[in-house]
C-alpha atoms as a PDB file:
ATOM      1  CA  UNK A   1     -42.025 260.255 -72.438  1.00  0.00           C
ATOM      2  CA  UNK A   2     -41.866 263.335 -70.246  1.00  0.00           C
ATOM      3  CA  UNK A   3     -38.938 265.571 -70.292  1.00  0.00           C
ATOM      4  CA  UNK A   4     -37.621 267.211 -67.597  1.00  0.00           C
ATOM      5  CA  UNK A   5     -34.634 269.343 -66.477  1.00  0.00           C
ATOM      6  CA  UNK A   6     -32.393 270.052 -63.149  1.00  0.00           C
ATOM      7  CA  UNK A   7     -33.666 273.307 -61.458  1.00  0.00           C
ATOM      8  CA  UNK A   8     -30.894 274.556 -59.614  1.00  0.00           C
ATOM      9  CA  UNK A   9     -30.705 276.938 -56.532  1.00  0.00           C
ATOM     10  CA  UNK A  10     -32.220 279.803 -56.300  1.00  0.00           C
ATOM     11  CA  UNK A  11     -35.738 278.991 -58.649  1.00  0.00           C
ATOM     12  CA  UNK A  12     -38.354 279.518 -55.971  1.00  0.00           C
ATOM     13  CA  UNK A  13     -39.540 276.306 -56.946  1.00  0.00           C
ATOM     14  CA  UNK A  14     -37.369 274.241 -54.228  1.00  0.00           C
ATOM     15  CA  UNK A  15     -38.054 276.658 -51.575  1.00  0.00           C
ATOM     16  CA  UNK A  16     -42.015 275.720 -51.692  1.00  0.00           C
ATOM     17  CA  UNK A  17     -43.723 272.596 -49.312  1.00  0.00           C
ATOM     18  CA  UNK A  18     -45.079 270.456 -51.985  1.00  0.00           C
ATOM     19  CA  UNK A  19     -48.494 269.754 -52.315  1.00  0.00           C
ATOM     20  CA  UNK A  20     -49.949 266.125 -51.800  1.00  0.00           C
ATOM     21  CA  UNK A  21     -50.509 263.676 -55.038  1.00  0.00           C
ATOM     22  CA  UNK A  22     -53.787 262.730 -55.808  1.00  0.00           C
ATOM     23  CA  UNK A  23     -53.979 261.876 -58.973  1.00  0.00           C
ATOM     24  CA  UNK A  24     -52.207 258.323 -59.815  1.00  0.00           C
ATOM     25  CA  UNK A  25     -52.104 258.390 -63.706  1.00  0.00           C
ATOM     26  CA  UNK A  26     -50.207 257.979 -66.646  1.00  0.00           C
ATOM     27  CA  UNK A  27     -48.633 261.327 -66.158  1.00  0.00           C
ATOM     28  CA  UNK A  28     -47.621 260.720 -62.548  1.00  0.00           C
ATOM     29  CA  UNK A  29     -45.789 257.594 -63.804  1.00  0.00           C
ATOM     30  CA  UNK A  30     -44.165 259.075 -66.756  1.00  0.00           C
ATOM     31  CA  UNK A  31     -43.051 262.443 -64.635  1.00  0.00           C
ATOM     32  CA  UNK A  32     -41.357 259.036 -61.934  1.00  0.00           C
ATOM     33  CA  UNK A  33     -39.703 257.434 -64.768  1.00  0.00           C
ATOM     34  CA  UNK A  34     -38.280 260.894 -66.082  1.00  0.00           C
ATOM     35  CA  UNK A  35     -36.905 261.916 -63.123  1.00  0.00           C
ATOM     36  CA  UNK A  36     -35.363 258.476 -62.948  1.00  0.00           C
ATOM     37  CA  UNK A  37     -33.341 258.361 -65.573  1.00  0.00           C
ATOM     38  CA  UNK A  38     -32.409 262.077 -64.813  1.00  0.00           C
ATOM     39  CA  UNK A  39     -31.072 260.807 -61.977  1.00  0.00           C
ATOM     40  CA  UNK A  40     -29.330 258.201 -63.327  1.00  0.00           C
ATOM     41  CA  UNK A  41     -27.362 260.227 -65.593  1.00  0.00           C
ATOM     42  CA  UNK A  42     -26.999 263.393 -63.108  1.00  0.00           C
ATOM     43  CA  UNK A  43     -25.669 260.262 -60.924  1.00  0.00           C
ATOM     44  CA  UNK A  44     -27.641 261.216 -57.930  1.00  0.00           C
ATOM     45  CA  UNK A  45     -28.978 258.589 -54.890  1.00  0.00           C
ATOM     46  CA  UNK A  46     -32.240 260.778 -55.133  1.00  0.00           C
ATOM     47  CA  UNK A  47     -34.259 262.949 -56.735  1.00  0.00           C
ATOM     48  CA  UNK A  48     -37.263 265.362 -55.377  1.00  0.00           C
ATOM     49  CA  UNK A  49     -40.173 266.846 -57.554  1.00  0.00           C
ATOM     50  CA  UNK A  50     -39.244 270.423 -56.676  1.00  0.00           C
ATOM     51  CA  UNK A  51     -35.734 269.596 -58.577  1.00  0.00           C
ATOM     52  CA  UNK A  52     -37.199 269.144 -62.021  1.00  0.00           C
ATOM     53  CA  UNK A  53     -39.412 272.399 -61.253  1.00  0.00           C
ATOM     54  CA  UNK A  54     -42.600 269.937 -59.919  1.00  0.00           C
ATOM     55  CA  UNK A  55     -43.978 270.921 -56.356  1.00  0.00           C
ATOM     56  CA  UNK A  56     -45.555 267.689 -55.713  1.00  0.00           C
ATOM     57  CA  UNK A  57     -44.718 265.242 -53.493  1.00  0.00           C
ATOM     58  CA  UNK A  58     -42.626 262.739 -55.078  1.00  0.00           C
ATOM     59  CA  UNK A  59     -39.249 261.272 -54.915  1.00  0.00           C
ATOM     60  CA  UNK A  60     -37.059 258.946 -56.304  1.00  0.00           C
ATOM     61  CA  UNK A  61     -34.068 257.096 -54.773  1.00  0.00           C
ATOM     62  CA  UNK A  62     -31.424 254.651 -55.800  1.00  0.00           C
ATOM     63  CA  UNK A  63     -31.365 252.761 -52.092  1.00  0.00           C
ATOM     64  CA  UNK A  64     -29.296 249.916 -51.523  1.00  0.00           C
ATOM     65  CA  UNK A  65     -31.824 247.358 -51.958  1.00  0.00           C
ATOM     66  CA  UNK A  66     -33.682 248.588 -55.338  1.00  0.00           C
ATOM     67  CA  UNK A  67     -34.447 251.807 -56.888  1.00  0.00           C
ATOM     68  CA  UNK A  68     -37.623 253.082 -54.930  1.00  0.00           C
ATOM     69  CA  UNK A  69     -40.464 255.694 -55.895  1.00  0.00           C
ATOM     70  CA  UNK A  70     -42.779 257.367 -53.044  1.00  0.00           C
ATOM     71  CA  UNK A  71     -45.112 259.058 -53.775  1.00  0.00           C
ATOM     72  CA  UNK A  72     -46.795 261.341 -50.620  1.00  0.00           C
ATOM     73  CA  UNK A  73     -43.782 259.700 -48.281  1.00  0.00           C
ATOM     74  CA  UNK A  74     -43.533 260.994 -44.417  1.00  0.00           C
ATOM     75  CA  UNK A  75     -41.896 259.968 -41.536  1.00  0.00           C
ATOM     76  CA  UNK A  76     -43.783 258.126 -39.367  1.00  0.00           C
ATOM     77  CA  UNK A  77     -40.986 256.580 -36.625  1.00  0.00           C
ATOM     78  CA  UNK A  78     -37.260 256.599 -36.230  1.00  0.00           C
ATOM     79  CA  UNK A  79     -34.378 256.272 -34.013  1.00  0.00           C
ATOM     80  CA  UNK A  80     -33.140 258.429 -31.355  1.00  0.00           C
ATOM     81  CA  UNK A  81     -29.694 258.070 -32.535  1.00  0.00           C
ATOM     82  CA  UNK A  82     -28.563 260.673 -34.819  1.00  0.00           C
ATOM     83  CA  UNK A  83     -25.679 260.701 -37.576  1.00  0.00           C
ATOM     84  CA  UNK A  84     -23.524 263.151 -38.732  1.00  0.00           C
ATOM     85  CA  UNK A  85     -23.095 263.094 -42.234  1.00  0.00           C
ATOM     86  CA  UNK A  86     -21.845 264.743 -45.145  1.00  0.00           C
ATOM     87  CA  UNK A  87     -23.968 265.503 -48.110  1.00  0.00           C
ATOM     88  CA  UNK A  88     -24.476 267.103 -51.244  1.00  0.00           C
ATOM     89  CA  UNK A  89     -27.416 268.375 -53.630  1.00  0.00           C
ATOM     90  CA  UNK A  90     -27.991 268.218 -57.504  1.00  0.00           C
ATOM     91  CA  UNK A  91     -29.933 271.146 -56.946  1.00  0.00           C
ATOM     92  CA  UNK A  92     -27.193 273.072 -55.516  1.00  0.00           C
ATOM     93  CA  UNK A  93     -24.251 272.354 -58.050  1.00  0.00           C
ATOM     94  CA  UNK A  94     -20.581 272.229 -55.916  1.00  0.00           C
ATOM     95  CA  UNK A  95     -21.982 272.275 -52.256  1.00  0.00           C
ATOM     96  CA  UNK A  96     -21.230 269.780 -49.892  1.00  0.00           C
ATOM     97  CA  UNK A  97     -21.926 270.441 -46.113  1.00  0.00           C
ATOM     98  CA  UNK A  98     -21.836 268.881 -43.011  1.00  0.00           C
ATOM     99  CA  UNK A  99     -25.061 268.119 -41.359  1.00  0.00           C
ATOM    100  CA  UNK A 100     -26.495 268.228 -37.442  1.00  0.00           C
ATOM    101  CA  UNK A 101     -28.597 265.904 -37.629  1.00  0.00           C
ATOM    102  CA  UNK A 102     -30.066 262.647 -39.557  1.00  0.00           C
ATOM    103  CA  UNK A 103     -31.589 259.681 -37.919  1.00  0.00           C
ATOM    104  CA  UNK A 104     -30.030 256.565 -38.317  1.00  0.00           C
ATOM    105  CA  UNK A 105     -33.299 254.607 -39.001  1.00  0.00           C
ATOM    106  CA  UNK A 106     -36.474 256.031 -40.121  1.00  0.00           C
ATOM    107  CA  UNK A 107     -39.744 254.112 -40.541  1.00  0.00           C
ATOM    108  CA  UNK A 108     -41.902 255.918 -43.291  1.00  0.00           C
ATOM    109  CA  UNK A 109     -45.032 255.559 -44.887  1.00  0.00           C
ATOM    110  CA  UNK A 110     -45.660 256.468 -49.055  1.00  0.00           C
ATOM    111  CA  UNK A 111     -47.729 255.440 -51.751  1.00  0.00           C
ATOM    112  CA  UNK A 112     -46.803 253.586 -55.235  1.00  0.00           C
ATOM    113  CA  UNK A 113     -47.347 255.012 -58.557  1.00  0.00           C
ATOM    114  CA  UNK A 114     -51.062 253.018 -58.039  1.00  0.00           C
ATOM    115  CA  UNK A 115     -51.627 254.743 -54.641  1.00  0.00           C
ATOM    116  CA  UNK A 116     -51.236 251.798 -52.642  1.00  0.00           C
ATOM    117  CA  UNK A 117     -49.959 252.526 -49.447  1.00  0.00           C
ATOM    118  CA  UNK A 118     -46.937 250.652 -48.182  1.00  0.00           C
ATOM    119  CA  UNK A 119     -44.397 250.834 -44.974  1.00  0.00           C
ATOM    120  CA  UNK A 120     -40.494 250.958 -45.416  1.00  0.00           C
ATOM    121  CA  UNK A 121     -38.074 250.553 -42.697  1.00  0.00           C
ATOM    122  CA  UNK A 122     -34.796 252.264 -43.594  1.00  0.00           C
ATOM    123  CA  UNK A 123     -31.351 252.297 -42.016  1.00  0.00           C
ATOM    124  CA  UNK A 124     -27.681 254.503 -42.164  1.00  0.00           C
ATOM    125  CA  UNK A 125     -27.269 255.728 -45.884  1.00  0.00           C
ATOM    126  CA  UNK A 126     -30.783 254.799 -47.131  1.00  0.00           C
ATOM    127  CA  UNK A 127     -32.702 256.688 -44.193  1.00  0.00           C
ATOM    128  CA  UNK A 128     -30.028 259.375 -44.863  1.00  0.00           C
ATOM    129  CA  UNK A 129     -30.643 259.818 -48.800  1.00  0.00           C
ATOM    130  CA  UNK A 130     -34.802 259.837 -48.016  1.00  0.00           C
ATOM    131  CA  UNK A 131     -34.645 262.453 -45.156  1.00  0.00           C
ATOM    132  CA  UNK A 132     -32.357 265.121 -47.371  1.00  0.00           C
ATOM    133  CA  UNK A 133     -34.888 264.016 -50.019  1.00  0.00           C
ATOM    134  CA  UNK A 134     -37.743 264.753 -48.165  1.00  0.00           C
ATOM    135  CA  UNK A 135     -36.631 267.711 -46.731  1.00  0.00           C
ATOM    136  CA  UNK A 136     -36.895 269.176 -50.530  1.00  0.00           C
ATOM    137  CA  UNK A 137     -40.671 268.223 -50.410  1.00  0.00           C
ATOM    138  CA  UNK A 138     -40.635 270.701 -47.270  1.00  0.00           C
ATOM    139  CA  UNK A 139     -38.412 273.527 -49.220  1.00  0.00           C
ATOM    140  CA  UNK A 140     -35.579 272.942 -47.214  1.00  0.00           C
ATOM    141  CA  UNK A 141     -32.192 273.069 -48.321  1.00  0.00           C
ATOM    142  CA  UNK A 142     -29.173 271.948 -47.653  1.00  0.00           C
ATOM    143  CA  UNK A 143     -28.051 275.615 -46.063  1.00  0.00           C
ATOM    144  CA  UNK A 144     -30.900 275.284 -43.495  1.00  0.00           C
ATOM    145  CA  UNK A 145     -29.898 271.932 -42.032  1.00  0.00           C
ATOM    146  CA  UNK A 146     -25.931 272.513 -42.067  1.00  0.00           C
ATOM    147  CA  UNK A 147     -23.878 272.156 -38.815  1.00  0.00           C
ATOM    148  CA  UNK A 148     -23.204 275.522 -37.783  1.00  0.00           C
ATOM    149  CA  UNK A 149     -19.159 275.959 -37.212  1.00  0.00           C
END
């Protein structure tokens, strides 16, 4: 099985956009299934590529319904209303900050560890845990989306 490790803030790594997966192997599935139980023992809702030093675009979440993996996920409709929420980051040991702004339901689009494309409609704590996720995919951090006192 594929090892992998916690980067932590400030590798370069999680300040990169991630590059699309196209390539839906045995390593792809192994690198999901690592960062799974990474997660599970960091006790984390989610868990981005860049954080275990990978700039791809894949995450892992623990949402209320199941654990999910998406692969290539975006955001392809959500609400107008916005949440404020508090949040913190594995990557970023000790930090917790208020954010601006989070929708409160997303619709996005991803890909299974097969490539098949599928649709998830998300709402309050799972659309928040995918959007802080995906912002990783993006580089951004925690720091760049934190309400400004």
């Amino acid at each position: 099985m594929t090892e992998v490790k916690l980067v932590v803030y400030p590798n370069p790594v999680l300040l990169k956009k991630c590059e699309p997966i196209t390539e839906f192997n045995q390593e792809l599935k192994e690198l999901a299934e690592a960062m799974q139980s990474l997660m599970c023992k960091q006790e984390g809702l989610g868990l981005a590529a860049p954080q275990v030093g990978k700039s791809v675009c894949l995450v892992v979440c623990e949402l209320s319904y199941q654990m999910e993996i998406l692969v290539n996920p975006v955001i392809i409709d959500h609400s107008d209303t916005v949440v404020k929420t508090v949040e913190g980051c594995l990557s970023l040991p000790g930090l917790e900050v208020r954010i601006k702004d989070r929708w409160e339901h997303i619709r996005i689009k991803a890909q299974d560890l097969l490539g098949q494309e599928f649709e998830r409609l998300l709402a309050q704590k799972d659309a928040v845990i995918v959007q802080h996720e995906l912002d990783h995919l993006s580089g951004v951090l925690l720091p760049d989306v934190a309400l400004k006192d």
